[in-house]
C-alpha atoms as a PDB file:
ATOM      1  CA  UNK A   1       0.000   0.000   0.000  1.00  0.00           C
ATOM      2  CA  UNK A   2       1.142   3.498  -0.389  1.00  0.00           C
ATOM      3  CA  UNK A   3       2.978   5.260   2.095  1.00  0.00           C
ATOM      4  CA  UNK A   4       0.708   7.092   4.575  1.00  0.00           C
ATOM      5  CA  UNK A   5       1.259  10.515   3.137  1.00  0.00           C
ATOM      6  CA  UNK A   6       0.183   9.542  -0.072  1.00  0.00           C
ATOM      7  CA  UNK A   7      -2.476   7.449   1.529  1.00  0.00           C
ATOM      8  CA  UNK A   8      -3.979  10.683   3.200  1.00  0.00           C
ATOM      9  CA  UNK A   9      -3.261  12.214  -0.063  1.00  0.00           C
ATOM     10  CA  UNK A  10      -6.010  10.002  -1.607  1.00  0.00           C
ATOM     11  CA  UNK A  11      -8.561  10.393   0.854  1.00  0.00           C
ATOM     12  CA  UNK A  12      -8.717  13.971   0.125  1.00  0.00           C
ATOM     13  CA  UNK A  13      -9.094  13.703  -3.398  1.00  0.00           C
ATOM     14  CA  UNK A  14     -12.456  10.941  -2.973  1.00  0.00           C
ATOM     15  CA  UNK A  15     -15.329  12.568  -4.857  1.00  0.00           C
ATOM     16  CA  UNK A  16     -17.572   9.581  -5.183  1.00  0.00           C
ATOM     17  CA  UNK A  17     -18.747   6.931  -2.920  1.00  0.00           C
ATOM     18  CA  UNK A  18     -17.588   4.414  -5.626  1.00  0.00           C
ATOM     19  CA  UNK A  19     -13.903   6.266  -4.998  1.00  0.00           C
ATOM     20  CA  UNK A  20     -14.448   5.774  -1.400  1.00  0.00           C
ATOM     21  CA  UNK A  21     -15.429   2.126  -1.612  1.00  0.00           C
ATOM     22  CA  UNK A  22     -11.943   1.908  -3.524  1.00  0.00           C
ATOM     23  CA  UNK A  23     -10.029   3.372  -1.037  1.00  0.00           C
ATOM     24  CA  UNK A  24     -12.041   1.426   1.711  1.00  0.00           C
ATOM     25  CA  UNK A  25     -10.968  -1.783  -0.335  1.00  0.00           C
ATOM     26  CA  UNK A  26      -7.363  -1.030  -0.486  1.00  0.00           C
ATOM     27  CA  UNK A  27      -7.157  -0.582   3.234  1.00  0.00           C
ATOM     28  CA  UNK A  28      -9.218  -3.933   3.746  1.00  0.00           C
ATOM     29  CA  UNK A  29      -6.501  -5.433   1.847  1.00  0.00           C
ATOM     30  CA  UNK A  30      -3.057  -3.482   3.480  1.00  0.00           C
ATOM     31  CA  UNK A  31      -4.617  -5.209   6.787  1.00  0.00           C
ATOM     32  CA  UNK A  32      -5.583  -8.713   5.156  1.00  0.00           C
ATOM     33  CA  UNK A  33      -9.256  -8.201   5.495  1.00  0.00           C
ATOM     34  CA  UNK A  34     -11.980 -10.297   3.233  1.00  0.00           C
ATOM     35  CA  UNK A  35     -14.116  -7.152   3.496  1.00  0.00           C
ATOM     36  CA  UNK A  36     -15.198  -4.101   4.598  1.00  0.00           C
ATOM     37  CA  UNK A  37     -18.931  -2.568   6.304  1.00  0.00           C
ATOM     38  CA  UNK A  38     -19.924   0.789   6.473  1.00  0.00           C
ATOM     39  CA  UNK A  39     -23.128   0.809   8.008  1.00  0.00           C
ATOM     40  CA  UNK A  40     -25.226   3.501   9.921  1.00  0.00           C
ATOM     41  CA  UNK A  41     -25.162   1.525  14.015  1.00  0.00           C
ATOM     42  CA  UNK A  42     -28.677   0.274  14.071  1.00  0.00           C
ATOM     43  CA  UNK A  43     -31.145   0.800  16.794  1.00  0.00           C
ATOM     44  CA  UNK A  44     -31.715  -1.596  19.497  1.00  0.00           C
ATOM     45  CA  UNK A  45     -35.267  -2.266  17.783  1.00  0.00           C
ATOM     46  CA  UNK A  46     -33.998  -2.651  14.156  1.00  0.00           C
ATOM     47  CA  UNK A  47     -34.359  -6.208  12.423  1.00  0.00           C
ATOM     48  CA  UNK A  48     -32.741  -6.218   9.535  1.00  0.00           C
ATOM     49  CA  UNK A  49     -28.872  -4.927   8.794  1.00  0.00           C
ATOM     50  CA  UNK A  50     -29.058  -4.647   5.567  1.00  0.00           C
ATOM     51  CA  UNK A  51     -31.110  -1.436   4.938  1.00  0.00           C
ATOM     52  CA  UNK A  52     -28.767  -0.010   7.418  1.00  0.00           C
ATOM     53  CA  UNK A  53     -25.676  -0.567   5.215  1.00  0.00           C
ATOM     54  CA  UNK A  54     -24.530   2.173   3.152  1.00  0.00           C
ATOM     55  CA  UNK A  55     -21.045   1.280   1.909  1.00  0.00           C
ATOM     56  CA  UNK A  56     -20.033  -2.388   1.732  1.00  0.00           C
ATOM     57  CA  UNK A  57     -17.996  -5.577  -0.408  1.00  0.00           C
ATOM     58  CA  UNK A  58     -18.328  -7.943   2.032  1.00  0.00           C
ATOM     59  CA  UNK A  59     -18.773 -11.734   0.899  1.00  0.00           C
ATOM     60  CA  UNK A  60     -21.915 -12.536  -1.550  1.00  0.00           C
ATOM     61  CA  UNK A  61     -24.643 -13.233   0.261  1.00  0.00           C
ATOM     62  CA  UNK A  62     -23.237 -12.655   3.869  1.00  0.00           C
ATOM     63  CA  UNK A  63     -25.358  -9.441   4.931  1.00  0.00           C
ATOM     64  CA  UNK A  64     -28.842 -10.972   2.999  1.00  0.00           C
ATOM     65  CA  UNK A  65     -28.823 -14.294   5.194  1.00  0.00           C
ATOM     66  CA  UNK A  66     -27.506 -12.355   8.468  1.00  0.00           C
ATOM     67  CA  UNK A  67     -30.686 -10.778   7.844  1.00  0.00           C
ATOM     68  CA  UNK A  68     -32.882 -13.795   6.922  1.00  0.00           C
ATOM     69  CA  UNK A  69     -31.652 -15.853  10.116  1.00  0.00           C
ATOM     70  CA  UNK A  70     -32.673 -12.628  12.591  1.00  0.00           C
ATOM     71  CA  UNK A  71     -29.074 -12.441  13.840  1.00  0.00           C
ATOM     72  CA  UNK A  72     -29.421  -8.321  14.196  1.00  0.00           C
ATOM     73  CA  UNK A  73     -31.592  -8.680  17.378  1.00  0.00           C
ATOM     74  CA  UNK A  74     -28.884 -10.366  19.323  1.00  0.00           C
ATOM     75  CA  UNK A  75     -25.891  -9.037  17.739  1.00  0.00           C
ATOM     76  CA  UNK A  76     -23.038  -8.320  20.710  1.00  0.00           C
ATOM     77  CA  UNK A  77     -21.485  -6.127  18.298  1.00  0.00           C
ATOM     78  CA  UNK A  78     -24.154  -4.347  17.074  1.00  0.00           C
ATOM     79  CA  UNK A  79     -25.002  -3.896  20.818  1.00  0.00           C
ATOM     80  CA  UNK A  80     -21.534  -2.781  22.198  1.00  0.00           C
ATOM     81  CA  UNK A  81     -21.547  -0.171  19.421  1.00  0.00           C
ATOM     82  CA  UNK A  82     -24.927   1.494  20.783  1.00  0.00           C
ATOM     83  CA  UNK A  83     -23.113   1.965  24.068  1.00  0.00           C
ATOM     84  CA  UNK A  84     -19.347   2.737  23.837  1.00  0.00           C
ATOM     85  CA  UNK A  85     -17.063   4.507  21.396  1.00  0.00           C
ATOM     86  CA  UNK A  86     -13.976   2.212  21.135  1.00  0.00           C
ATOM     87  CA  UNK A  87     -13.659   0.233  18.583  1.00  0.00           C
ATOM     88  CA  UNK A  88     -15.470  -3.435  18.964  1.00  0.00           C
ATOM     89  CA  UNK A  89     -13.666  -6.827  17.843  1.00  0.00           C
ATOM     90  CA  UNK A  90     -15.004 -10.341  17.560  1.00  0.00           C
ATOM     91  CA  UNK A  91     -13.547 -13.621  16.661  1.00  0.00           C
ATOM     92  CA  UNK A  92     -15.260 -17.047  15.828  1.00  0.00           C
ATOM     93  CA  UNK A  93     -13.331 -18.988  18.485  1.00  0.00           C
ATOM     94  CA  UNK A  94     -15.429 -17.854  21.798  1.00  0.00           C
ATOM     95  CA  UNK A  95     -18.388 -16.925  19.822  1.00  0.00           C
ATOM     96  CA  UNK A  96     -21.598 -17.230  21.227  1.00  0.00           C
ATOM     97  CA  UNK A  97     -20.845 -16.049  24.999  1.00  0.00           C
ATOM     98  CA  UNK A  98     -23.290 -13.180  24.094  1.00  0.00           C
ATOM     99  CA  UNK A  99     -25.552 -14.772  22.367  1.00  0.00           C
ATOM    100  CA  UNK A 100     -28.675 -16.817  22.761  1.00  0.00           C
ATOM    101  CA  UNK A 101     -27.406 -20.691  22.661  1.00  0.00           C
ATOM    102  CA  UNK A 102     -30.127 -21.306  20.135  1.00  0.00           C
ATOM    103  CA  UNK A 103     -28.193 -18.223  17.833  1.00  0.00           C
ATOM    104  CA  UNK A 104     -25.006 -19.229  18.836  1.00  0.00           C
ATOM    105  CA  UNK A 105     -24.452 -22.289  16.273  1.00  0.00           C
ATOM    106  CA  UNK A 106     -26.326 -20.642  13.330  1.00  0.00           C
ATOM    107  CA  UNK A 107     -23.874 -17.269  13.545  1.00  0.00           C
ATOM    108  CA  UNK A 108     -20.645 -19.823  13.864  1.00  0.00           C
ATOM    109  CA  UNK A 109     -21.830 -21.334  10.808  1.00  0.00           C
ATOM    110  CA  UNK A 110     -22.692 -18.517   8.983  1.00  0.00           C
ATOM    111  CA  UNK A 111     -19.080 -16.555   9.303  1.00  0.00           C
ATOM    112  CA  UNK A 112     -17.311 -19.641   9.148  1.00  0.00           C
ATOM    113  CA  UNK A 113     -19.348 -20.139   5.927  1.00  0.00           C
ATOM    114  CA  UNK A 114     -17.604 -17.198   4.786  1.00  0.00           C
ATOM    115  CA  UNK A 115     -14.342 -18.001   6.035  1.00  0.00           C
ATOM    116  CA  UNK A 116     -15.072 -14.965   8.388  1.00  0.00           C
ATOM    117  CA  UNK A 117     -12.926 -16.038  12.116  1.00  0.00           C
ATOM    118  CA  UNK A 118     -12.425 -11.961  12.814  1.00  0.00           C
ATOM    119  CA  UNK A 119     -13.635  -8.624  12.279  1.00  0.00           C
ATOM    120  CA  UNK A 120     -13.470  -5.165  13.720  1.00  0.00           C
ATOM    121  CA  UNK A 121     -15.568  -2.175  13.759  1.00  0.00           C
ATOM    122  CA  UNK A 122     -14.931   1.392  14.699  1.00  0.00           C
ATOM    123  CA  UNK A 123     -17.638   3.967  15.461  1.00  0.00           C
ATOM    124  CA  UNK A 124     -17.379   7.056  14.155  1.00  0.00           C
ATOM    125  CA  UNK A 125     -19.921  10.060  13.750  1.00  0.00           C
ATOM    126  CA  UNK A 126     -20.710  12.725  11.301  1.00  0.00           C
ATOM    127  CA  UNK A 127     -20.577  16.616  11.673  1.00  0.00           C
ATOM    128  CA  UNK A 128     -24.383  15.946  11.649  1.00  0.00           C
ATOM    129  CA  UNK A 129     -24.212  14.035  14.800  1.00  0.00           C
ATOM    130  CA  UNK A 130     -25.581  10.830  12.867  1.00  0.00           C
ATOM    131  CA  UNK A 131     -23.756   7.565  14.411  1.00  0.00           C
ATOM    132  CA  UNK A 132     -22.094   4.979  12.206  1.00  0.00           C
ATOM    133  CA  UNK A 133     -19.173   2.364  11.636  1.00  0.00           C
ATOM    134  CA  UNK A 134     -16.903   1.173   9.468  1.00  0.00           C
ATOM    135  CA  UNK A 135     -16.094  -2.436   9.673  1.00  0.00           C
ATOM    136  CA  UNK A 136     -13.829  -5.042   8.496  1.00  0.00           C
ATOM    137  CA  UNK A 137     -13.802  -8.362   8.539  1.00  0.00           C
ATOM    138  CA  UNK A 138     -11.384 -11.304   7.318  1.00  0.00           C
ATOM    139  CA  UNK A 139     -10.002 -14.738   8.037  1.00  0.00           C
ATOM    140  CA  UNK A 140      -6.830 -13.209  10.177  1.00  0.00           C
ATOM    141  CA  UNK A 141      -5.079 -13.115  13.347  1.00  0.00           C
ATOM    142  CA  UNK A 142      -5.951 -10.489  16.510  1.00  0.00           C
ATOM    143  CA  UNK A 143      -4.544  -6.807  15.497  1.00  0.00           C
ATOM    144  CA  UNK A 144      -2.095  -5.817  16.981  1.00  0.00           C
ATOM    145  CA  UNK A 145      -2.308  -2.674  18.980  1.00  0.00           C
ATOM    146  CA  UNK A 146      -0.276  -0.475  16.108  1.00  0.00           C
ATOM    147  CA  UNK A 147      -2.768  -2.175  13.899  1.00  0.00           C
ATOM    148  CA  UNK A 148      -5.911  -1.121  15.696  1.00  0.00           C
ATOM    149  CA  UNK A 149      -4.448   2.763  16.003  1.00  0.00           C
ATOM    150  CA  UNK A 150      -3.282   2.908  12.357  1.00  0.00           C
ATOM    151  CA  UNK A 151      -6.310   1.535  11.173  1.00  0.00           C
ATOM    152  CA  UNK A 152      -8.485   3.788  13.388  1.00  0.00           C
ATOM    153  CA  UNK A 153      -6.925   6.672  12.086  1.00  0.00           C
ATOM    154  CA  UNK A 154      -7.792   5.902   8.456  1.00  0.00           C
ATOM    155  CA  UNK A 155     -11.505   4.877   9.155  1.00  0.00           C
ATOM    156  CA  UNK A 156     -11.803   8.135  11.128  1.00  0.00           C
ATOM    157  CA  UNK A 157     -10.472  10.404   8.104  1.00  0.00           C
ATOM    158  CA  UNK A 158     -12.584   7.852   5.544  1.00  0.00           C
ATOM    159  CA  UNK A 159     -15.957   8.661   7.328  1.00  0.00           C
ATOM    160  CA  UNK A 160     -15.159  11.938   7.408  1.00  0.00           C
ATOM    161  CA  UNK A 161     -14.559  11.985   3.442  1.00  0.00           C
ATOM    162  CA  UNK A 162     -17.987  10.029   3.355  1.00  0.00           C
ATOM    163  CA  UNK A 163     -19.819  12.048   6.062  1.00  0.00           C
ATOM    164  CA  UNK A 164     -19.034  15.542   3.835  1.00  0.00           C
ATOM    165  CA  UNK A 165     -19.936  13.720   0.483  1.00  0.00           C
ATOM    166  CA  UNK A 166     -23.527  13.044   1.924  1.00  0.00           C
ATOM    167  CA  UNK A 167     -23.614  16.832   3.206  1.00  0.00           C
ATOM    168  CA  UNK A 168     -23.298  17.664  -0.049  1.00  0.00           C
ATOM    169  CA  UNK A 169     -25.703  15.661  -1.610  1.00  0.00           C
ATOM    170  CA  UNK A 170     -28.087  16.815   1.258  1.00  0.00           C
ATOM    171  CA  UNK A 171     -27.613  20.644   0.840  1.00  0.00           C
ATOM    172  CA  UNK A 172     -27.818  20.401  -2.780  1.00  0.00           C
ATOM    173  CA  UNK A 173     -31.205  18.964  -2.726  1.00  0.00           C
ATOM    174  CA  UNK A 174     -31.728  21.374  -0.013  1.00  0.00           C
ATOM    175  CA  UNK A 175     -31.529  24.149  -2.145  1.00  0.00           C
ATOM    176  CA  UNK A 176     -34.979  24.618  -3.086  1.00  0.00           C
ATOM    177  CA  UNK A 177     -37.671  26.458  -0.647  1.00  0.00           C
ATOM    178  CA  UNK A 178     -40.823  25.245   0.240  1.00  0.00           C
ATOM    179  CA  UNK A 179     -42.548  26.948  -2.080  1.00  0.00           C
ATOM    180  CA  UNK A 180     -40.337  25.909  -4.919  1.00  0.00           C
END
């Protein structure tokens, strides 16, 4: 990957979500991730993840049958990201401890399915206050701490690139009055 001048470099020159979804890619791979999630943090009442998702490449099929087997409601990560602002790992090997034991086999198979044993997801928030997170997730060892921080400072700038794209999208259509 490019040094992390250039790296910043890029980030300020993203004009599209597709560009973003690049750049989101390329840092997925630097850090040997399958994938990667944007995704606006769901509320506690929310059923389905995939409406929620703004941004994503993560494994065909992966987001439609989290859906389809209810595994939202229940989510620990979904859950820790609702009430803390540190970033939030899991990995498949003591899955289940937050979970319902009738969940806990069908999420095991479902990631391991995908070859999915770890992710990670940072929360981040918009200059409009709205709540999100970027996540990635991959068949990989723990991060290491220098990992984790180098990481987090990319998502951080990232949403920031996405969070002012959909500001201006928003103010644009915002242009017209009422009346108009």
């Amino acid at each position: 990957m490019e040094g992390q001048d250039a790296l910043f470099g890029s980030l300020n020159a993203i004009k599209s979500e597709l560009e973003l979804a690049h750049f989101l890619r390329k840092l997925a791979d630097h850090f040997d991730f399958k994938g990667f999630m944007l995704v606006d943090i769901p509320a506690a009442i929310d059923e389905h993840l995939l409406s929620r998702i703004a941004v994503s490449d993560l494994p065909c099929g992966l987001n439609e049958a989290y859906d389809a087997l209810g595994l939202l409601k229940n989510s620990p990560v979904f859950a820790a990201l609702r009430r803390s602002t540190a970033p939030v790992a899991w990995s498949s090997t003591p899955l289940g401890n937050d979970r319902p034991s009738s969940e806990v086999d069908t999420a095991r198979e479902l990631f391991a399915g995908h070859s999915l044993t770890l992710g990670v997801y940072f929360p981040v928030h918009g200059s409009n206050g709205a709540r999100a997170a970027v996540g990635f997730v991959g068949n990989r060892k723990a991060l290491t701490h220098t990992e984790l921080g180098e990481l987090g400072i990319f998502v951080m700038h990232a949403y920031d690139v996405y969070s002012n794209l959909k500001n201006r999208s928003q103010i644009a259509v915002s242009l017209l009055t009422a009346r108009e």
